[in-house]
N, C-alpha and C. Protein backbone atom coordinates (compact mmCIF):
# COMPACT_ATOMS: atom_id res chain seq x y z
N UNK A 1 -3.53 -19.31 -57.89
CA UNK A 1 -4.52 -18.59 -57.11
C UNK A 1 -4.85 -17.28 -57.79
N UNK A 2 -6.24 -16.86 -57.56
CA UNK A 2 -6.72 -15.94 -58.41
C UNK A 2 -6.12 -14.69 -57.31
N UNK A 3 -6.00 -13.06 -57.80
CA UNK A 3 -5.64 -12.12 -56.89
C UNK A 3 -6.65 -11.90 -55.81
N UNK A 4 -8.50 -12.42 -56.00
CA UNK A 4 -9.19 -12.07 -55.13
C UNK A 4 -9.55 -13.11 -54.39
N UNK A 5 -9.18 -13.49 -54.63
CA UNK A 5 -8.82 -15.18 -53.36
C UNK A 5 -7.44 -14.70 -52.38
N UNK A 6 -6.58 -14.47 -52.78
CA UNK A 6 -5.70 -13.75 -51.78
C UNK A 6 -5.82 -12.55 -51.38
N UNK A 7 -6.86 -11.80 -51.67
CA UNK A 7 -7.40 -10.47 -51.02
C UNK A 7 -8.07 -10.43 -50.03
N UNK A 8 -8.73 -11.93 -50.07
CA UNK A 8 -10.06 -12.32 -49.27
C UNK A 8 -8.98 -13.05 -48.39
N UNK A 9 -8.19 -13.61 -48.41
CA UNK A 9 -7.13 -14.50 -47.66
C UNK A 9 -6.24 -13.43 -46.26
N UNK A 10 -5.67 -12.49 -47.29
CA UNK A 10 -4.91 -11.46 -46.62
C UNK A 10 -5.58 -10.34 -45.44
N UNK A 11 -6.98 -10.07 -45.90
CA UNK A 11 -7.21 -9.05 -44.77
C UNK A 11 -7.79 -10.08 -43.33
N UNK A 12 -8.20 -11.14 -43.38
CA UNK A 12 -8.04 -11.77 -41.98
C UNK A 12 -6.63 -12.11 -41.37
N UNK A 13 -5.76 -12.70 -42.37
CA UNK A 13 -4.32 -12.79 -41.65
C UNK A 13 -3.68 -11.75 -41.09
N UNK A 14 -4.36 -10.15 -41.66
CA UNK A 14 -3.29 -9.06 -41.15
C UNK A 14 -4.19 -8.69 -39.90
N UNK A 15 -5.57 -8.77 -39.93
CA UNK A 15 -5.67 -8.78 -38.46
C UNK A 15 -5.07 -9.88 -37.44
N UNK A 16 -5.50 -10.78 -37.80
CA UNK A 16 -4.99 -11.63 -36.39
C UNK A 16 -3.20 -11.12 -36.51
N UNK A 17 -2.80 -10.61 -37.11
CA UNK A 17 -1.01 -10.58 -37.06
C UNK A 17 -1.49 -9.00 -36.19
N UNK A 18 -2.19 -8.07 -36.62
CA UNK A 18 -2.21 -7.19 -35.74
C UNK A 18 -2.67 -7.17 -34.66
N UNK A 19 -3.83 -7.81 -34.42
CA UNK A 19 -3.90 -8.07 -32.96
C UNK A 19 -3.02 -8.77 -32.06
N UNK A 20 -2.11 -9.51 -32.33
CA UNK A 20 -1.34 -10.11 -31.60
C UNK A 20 0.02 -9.61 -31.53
N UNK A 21 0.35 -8.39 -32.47
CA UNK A 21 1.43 -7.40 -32.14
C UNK A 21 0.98 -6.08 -31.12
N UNK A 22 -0.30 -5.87 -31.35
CA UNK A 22 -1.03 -4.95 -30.71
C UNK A 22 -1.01 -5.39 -29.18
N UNK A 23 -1.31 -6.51 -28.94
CA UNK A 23 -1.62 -6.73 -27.43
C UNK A 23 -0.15 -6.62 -26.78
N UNK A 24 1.12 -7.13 -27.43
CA UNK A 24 1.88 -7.11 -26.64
C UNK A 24 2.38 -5.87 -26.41
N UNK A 25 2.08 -4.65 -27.09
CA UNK A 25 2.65 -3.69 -27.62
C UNK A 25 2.36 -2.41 -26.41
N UNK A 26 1.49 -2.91 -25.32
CA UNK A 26 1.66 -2.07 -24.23
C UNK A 26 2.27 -2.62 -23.15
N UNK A 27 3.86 -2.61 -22.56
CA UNK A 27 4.02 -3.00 -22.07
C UNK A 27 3.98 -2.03 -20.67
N UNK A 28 3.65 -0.49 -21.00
CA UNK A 28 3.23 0.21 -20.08
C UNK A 28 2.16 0.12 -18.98
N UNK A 29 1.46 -0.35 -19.21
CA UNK A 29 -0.03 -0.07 -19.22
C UNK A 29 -0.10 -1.14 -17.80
N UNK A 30 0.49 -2.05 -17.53
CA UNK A 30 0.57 -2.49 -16.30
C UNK A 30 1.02 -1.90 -15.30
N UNK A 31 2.23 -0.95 -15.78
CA UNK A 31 2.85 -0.14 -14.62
C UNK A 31 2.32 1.23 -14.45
N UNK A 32 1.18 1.54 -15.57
CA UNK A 32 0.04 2.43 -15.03
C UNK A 32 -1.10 2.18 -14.04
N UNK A 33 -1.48 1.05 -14.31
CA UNK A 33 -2.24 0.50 -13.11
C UNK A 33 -1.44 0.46 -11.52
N UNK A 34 -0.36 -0.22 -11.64
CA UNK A 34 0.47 0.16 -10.53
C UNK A 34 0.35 1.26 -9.90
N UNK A 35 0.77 2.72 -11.03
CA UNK A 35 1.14 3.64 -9.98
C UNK A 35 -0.44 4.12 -9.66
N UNK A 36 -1.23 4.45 -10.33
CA UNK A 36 -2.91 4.53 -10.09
C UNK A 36 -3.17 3.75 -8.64
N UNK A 37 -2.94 2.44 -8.35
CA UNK A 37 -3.03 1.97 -7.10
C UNK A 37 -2.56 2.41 -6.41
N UNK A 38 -1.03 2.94 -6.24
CA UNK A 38 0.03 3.70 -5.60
C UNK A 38 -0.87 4.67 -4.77
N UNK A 39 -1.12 5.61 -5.68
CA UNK A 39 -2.14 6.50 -5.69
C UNK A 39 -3.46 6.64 -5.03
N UNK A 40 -4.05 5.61 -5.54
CA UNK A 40 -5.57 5.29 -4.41
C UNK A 40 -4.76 4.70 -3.11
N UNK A 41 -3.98 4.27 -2.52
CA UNK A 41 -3.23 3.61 -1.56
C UNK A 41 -3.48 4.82 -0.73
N UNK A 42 -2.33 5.42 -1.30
CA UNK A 42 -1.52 6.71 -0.94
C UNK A 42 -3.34 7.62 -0.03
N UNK A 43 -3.94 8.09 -1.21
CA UNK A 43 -5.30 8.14 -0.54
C UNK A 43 -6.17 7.79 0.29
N UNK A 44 -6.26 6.74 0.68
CA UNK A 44 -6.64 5.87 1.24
C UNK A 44 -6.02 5.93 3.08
N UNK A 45 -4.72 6.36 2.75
CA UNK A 45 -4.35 6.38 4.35
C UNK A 45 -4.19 8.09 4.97
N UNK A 46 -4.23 8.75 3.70
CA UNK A 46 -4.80 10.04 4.00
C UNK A 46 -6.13 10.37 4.79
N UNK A 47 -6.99 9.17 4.07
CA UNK A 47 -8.16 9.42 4.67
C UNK A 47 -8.16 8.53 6.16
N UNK A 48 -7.64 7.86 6.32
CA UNK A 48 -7.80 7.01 7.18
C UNK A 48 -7.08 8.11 8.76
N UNK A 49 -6.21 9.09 8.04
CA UNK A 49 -6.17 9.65 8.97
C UNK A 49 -6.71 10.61 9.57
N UNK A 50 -6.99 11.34 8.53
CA UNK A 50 -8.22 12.53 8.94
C UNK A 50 -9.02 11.94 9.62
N UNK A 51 -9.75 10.50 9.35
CA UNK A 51 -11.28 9.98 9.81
C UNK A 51 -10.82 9.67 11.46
N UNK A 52 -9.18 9.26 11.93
CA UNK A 52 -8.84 9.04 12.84
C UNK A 52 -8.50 10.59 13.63
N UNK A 53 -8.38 11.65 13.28
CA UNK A 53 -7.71 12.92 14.09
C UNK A 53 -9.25 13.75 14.05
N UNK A 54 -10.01 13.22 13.48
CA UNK A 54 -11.44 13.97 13.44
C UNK A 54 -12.82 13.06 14.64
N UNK A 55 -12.44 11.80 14.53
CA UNK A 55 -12.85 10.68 15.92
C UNK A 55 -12.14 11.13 16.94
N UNK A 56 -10.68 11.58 17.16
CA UNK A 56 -10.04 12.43 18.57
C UNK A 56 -10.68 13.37 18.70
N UNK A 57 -10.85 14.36 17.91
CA UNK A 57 -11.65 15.78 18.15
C UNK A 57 -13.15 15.44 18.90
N UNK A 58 -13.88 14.77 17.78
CA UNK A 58 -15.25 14.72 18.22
C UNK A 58 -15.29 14.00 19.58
N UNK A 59 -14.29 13.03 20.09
CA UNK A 59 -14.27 12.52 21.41
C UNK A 59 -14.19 13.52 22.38
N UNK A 60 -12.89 14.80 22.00
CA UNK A 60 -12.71 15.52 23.30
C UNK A 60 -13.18 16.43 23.23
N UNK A 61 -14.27 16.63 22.09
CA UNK A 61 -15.64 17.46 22.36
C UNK A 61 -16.99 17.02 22.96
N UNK A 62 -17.04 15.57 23.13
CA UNK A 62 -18.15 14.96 24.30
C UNK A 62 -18.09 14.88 25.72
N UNK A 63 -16.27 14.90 25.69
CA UNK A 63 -16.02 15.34 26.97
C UNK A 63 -16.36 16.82 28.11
């Protein structure tokens, strides 16, 4: 084999070898999404309570 036949050979093999070390290579990145949900959750019933102690108010101000 000539050297530019394996030049032309080698830079597609080292991508696909890097992309497929690359993908596994965040194994964080799921348990960032996690706590991010955590988070909007967590938010979420914050608001749910204000929207509920602010519907008491405005009630026992129609009264």
């Amino acid at each position: 084999m000539e050297w530019s036949t394996l030049l032309v050979l080698v830079c597609p093999v080292m991508m696909i070898v890097m992309m497929f070390t690359m993908k596994g290579g965040h194994p964080h990145s799921s348990h960032n999404h996690r706590v991010a949900a955590d988070s909007l959750q967590d938010q979420l019933v914050d608001v749910k309570a204000d929207n509920e102690r602010i519907s008491k108010e405005l009630q026992s101000l129609k009264k």
